[in-house]
PDB file of N, CA and C in Angstrom:
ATOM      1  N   UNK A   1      -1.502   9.289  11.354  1.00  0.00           N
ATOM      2  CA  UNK A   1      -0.218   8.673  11.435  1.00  0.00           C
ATOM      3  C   UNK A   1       0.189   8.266  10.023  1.00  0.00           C
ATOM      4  N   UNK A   2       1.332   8.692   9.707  1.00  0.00           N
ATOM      5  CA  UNK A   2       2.161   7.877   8.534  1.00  0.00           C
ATOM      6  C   UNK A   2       3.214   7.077   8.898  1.00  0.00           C
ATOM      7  N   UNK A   3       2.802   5.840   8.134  1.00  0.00           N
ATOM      8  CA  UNK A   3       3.639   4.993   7.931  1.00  0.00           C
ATOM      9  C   UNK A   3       4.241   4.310   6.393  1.00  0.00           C
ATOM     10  N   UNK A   4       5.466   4.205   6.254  1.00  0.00           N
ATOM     11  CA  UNK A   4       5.811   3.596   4.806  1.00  0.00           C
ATOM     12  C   UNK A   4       6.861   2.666   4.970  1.00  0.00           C
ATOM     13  N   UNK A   5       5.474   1.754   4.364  1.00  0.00           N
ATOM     14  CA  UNK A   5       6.859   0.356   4.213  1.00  0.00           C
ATOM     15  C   UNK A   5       6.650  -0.133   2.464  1.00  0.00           C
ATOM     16  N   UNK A   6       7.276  -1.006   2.172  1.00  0.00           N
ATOM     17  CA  UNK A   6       7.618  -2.037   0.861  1.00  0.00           C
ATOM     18  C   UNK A   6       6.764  -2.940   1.326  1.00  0.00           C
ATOM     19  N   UNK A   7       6.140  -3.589   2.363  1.00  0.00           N
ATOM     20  CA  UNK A   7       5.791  -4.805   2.909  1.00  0.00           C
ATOM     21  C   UNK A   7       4.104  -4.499   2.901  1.00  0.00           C
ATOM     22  N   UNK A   8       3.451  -5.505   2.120  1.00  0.00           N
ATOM     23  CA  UNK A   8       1.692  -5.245   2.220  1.00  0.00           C
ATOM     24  C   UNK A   8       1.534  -5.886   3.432  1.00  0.00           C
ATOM     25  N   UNK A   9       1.875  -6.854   3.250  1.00  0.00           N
ATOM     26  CA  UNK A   9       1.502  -7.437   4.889  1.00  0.00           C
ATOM     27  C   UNK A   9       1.371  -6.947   5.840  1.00  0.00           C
ATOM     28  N   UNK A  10       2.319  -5.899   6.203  1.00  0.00           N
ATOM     29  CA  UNK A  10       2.482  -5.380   7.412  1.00  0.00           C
ATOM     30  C   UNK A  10       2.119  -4.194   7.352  1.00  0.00           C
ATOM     31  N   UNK A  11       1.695  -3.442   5.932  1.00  0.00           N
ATOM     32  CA  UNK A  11       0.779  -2.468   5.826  1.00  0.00           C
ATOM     33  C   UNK A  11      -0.674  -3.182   6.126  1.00  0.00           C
ATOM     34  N   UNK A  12      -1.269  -4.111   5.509  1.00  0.00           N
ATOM     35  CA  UNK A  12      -2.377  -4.780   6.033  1.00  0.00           C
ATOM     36  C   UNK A  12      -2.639  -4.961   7.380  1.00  0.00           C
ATOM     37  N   UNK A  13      -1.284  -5.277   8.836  1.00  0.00           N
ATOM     38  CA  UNK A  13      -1.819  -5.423   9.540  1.00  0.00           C
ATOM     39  C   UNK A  13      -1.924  -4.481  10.307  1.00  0.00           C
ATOM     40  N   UNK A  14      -1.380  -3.282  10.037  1.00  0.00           N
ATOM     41  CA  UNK A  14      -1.400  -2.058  10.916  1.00  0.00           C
ATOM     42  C   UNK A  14      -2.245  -0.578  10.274  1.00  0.00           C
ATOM     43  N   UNK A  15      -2.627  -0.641   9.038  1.00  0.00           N
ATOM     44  CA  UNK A  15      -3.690   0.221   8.473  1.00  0.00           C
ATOM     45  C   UNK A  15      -4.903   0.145   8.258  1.00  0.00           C
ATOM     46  N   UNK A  16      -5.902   1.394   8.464  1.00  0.00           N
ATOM     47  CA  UNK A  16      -7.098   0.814   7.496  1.00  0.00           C
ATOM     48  C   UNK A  16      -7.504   0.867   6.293  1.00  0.00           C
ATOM     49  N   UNK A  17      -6.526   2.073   5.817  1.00  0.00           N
ATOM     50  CA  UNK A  17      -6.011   2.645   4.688  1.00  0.00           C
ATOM     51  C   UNK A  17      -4.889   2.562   4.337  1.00  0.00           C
ATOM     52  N   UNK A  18      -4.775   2.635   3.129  1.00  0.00           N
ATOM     53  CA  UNK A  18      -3.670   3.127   2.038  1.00  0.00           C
ATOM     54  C   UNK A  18      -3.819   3.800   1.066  1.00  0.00           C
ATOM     55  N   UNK A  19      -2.531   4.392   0.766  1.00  0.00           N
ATOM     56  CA  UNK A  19      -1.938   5.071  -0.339  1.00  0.00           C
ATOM     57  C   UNK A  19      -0.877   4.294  -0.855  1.00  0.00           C
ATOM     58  N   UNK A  20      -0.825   3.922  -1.977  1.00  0.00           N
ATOM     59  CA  UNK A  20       0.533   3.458  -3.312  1.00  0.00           C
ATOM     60  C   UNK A  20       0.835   4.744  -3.676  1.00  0.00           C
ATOM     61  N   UNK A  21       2.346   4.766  -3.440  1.00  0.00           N
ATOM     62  CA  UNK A  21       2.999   6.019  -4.357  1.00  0.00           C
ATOM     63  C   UNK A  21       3.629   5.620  -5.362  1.00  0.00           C
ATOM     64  N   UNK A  22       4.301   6.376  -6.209  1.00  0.00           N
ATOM     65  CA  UNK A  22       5.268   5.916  -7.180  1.00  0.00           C
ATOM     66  C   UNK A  22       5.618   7.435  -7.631  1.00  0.00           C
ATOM     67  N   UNK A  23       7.008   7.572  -7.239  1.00  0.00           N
ATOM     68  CA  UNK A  23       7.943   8.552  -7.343  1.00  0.00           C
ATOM     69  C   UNK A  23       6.936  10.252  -6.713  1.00  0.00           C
ATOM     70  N   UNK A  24       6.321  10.319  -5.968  1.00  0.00           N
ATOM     71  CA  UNK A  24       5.489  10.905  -4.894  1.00  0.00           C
ATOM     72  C   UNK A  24       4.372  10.735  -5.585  1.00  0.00           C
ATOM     73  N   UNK A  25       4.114  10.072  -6.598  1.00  0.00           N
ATOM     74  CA  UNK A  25       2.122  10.770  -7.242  1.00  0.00           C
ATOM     75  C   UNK A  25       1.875   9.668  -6.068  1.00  0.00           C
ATOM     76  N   UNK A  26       0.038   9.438  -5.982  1.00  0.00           N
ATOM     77  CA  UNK A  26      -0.721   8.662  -5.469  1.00  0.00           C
ATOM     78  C   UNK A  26      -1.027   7.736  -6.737  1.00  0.00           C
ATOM     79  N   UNK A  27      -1.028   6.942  -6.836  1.00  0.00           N
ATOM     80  CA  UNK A  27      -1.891   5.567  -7.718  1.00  0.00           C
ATOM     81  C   UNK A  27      -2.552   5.109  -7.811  1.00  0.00           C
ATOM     82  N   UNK A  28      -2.998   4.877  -6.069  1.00  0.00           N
ATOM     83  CA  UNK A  28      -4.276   4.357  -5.953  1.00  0.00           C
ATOM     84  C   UNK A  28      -4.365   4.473  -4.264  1.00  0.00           C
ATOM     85  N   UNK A  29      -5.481   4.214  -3.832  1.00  0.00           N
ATOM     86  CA  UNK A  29      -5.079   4.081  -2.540  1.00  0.00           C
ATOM     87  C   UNK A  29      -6.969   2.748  -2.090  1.00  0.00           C
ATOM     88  N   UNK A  30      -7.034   2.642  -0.531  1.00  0.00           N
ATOM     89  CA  UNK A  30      -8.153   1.905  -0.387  1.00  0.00           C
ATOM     90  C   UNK A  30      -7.715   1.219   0.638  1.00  0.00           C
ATOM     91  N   UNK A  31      -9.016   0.075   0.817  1.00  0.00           N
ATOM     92  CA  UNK A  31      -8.782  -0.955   2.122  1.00  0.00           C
ATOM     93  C   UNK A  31      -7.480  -1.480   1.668  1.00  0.00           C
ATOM     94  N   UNK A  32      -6.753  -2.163   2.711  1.00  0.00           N
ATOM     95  CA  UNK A  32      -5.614  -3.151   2.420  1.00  0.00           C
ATOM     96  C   UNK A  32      -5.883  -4.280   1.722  1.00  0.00           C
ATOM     97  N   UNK A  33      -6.692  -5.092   2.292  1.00  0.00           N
ATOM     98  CA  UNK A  33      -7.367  -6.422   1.218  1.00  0.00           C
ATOM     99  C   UNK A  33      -7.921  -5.981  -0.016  1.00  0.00           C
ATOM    100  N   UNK A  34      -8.280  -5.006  -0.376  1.00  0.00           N
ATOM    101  CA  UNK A  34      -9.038  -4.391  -1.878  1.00  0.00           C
ATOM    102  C   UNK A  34      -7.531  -4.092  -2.493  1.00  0.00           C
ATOM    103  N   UNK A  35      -7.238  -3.790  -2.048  1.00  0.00           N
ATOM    104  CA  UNK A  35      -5.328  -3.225  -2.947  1.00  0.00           C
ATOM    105  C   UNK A  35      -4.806  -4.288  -3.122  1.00  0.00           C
ATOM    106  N   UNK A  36      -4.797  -5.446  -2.017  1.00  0.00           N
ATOM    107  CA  UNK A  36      -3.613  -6.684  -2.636  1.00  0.00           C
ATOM    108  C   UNK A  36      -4.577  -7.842  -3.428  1.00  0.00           C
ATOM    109  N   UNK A  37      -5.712  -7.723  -3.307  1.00  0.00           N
ATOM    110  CA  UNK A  37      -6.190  -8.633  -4.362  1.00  0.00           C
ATOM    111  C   UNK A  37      -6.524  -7.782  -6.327  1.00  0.00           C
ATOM    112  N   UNK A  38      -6.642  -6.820  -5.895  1.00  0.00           N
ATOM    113  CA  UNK A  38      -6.346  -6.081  -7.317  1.00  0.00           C
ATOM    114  C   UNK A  38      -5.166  -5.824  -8.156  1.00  0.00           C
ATOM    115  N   UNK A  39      -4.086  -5.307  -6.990  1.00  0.00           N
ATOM    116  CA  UNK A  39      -2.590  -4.956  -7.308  1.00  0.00           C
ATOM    117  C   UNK A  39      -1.560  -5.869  -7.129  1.00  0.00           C
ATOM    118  N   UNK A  40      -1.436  -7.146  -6.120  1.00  0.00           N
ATOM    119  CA  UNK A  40      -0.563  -8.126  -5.834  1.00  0.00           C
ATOM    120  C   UNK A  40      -0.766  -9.147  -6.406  1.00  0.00           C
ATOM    121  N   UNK A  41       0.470  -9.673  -6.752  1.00  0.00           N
ATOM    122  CA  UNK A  41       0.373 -11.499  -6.589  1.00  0.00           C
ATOM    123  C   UNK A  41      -0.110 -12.061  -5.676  1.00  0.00           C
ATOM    124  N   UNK A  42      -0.325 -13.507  -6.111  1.00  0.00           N
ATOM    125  CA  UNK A  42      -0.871 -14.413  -4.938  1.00  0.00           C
ATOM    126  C   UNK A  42       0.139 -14.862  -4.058  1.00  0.00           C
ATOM    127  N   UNK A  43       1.151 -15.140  -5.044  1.00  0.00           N
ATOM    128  CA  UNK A  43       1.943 -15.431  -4.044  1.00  0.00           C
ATOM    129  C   UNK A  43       3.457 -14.316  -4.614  1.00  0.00           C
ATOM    130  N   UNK A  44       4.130 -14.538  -3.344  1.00  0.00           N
ATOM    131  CA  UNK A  44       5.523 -13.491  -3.337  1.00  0.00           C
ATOM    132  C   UNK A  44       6.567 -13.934  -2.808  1.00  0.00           C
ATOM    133  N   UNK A  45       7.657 -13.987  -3.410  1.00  0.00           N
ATOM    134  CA  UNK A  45       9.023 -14.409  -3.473  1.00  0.00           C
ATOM    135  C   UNK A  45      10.141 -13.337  -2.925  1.00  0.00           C
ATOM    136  N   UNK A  46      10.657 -13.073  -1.593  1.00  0.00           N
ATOM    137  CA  UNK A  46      11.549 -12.086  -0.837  1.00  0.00           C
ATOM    138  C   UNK A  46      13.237 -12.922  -1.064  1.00  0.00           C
ATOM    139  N   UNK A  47      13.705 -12.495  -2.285  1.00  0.00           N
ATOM    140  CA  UNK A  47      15.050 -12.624  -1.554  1.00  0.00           C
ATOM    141  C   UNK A  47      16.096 -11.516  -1.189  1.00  0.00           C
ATOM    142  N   UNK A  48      16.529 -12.059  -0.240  1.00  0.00           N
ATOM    143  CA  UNK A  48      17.776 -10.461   0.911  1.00  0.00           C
ATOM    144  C   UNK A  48      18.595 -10.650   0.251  1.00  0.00           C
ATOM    145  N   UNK A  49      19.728 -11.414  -0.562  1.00  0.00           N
ATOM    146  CA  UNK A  49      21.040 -11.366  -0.856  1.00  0.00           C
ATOM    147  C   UNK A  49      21.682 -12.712  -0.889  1.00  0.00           C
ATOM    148  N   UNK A  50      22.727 -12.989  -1.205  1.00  0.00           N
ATOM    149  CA  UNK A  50      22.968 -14.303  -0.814  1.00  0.00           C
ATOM    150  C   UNK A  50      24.095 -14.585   0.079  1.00  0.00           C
ATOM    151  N   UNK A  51      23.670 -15.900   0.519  1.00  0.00           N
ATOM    152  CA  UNK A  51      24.470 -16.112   2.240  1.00  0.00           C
ATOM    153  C   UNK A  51      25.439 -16.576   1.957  1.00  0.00           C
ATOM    154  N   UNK A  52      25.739 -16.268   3.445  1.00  0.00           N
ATOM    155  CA  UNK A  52      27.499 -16.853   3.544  1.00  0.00           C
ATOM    156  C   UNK A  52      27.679 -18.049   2.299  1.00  0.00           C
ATOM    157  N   UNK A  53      27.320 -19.017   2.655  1.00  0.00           N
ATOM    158  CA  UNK A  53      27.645 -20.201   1.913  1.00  0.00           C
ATOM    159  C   UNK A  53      27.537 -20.116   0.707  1.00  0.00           C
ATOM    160  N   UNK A  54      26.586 -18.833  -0.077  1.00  0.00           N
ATOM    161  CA  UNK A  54      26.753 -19.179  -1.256  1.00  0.00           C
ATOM    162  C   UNK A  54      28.021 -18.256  -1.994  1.00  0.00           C
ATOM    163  N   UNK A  55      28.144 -17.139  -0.864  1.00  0.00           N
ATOM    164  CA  UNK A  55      29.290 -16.475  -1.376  1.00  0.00           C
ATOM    165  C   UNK A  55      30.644 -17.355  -0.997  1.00  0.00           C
ATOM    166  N   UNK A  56      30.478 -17.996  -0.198  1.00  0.00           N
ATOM    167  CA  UNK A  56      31.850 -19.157  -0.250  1.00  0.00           C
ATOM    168  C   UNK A  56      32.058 -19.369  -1.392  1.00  0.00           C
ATOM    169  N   UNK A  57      31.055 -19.494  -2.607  1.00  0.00           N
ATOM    170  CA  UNK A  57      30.921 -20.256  -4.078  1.00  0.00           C
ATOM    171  C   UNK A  57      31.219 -19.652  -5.229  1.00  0.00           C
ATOM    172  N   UNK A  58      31.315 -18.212  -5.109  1.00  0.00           N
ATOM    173  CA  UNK A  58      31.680 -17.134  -5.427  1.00  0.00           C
ATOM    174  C   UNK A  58      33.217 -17.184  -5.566  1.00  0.00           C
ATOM    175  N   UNK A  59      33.697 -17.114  -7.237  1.00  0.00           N
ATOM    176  CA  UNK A  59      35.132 -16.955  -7.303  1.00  0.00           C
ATOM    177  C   UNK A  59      35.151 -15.919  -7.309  1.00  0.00           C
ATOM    178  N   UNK A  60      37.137 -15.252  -7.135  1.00  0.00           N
ATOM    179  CA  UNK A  60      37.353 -13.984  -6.925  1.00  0.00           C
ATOM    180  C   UNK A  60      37.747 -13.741  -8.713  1.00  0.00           C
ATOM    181  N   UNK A  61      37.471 -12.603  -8.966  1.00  0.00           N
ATOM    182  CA  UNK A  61      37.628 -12.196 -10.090  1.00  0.00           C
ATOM    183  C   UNK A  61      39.378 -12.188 -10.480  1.00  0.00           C
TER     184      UNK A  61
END
Protein backbone atom coordinates (compact mmCIF):
# COMPACT_ATOMS: atom_id res chain seq x y z
CA UNK A 1 0.00 0.00 0.00
CA UNK A 2 1.03 3.63 -0.71
CA UNK A 3 0.33 6.27 1.14
CA UNK A 4 1.57 10.13 1.03
CA UNK A 5 1.05 12.60 3.38
CA UNK A 6 3.10 16.00 4.74
CA UNK A 7 1.99 14.77 8.27
CA UNK A 8 4.70 12.37 10.35
CA UNK A 9 2.27 11.74 12.74
CA UNK A 10 -0.07 10.20 10.81
CA UNK A 11 2.57 8.56 8.75
CA UNK A 12 3.77 7.17 12.21
CA UNK A 13 0.46 5.96 13.00
CA UNK A 14 -0.43 4.07 10.00
CA UNK A 15 3.15 2.74 8.65
CA UNK A 16 5.87 0.55 9.48
CA UNK A 17 7.88 2.06 7.01
CA UNK A 18 8.90 4.97 5.21
CA UNK A 19 10.22 6.66 2.41
CA UNK A 20 11.14 10.74 2.38
CA UNK A 21 11.05 11.98 -1.11
CA UNK A 22 12.16 15.19 -2.37
CA UNK A 23 11.23 16.07 -5.91
CA UNK A 24 10.84 11.96 -6.61
CA UNK A 25 14.58 10.84 -5.34
CA UNK A 26 14.34 8.75 -1.99
CA UNK A 27 16.40 10.45 0.98
CA UNK A 28 16.04 8.30 3.33
CA UNK A 29 13.60 6.00 4.37
CA UNK A 30 13.15 3.56 7.93
CA UNK A 31 11.00 2.99 11.08
CA UNK A 32 8.74 6.07 11.70
CA UNK A 33 10.23 6.87 15.22
CA UNK A 34 13.98 6.45 13.73
CA UNK A 35 13.05 9.20 10.94
CA UNK A 36 11.38 11.77 13.31
CA UNK A 37 13.93 11.68 15.94
CA UNK A 38 16.83 12.06 13.35
CA UNK A 39 14.96 14.28 10.71
CA UNK A 40 12.21 16.32 12.85
CA UNK A 41 11.86 18.87 15.34
CA UNK A 42 10.75 18.34 18.70
CA UNK A 43 8.35 20.33 18.50
CA UNK A 44 6.11 21.70 15.30
CA UNK A 45 4.22 24.70 14.58
CA UNK A 46 1.00 24.10 11.75
CA UNK A 47 -0.36 27.25 10.61
CA UNK A 48 -3.57 26.96 7.82
CA UNK A 49 -3.98 30.66 6.98
CA UNK A 50 -5.46 33.30 8.76
CA UNK A 51 -9.06 33.52 10.11
CA UNK A 52 -11.87 35.33 9.63
CA UNK A 53 -11.06 37.77 12.33
CA UNK A 54 -7.81 38.39 11.39
CA UNK A 55 -8.69 39.11 7.86
CA UNK A 56 -11.37 41.52 9.29
CA UNK A 57 -7.84 43.38 10.17
CA UNK A 58 -6.69 43.31 6.88
CA UNK A 59 -6.96 46.74 4.97
CA UNK A 60 -8.05 46.85 1.41
CA UNK A 61 -5.31 47.98 -0.72
Amino acid sequence: MLLTTRYMSEAESLCDRLLIMDHGDIVTGGRPRRLITEHAAESVIEIEGPSEELRGNILPE
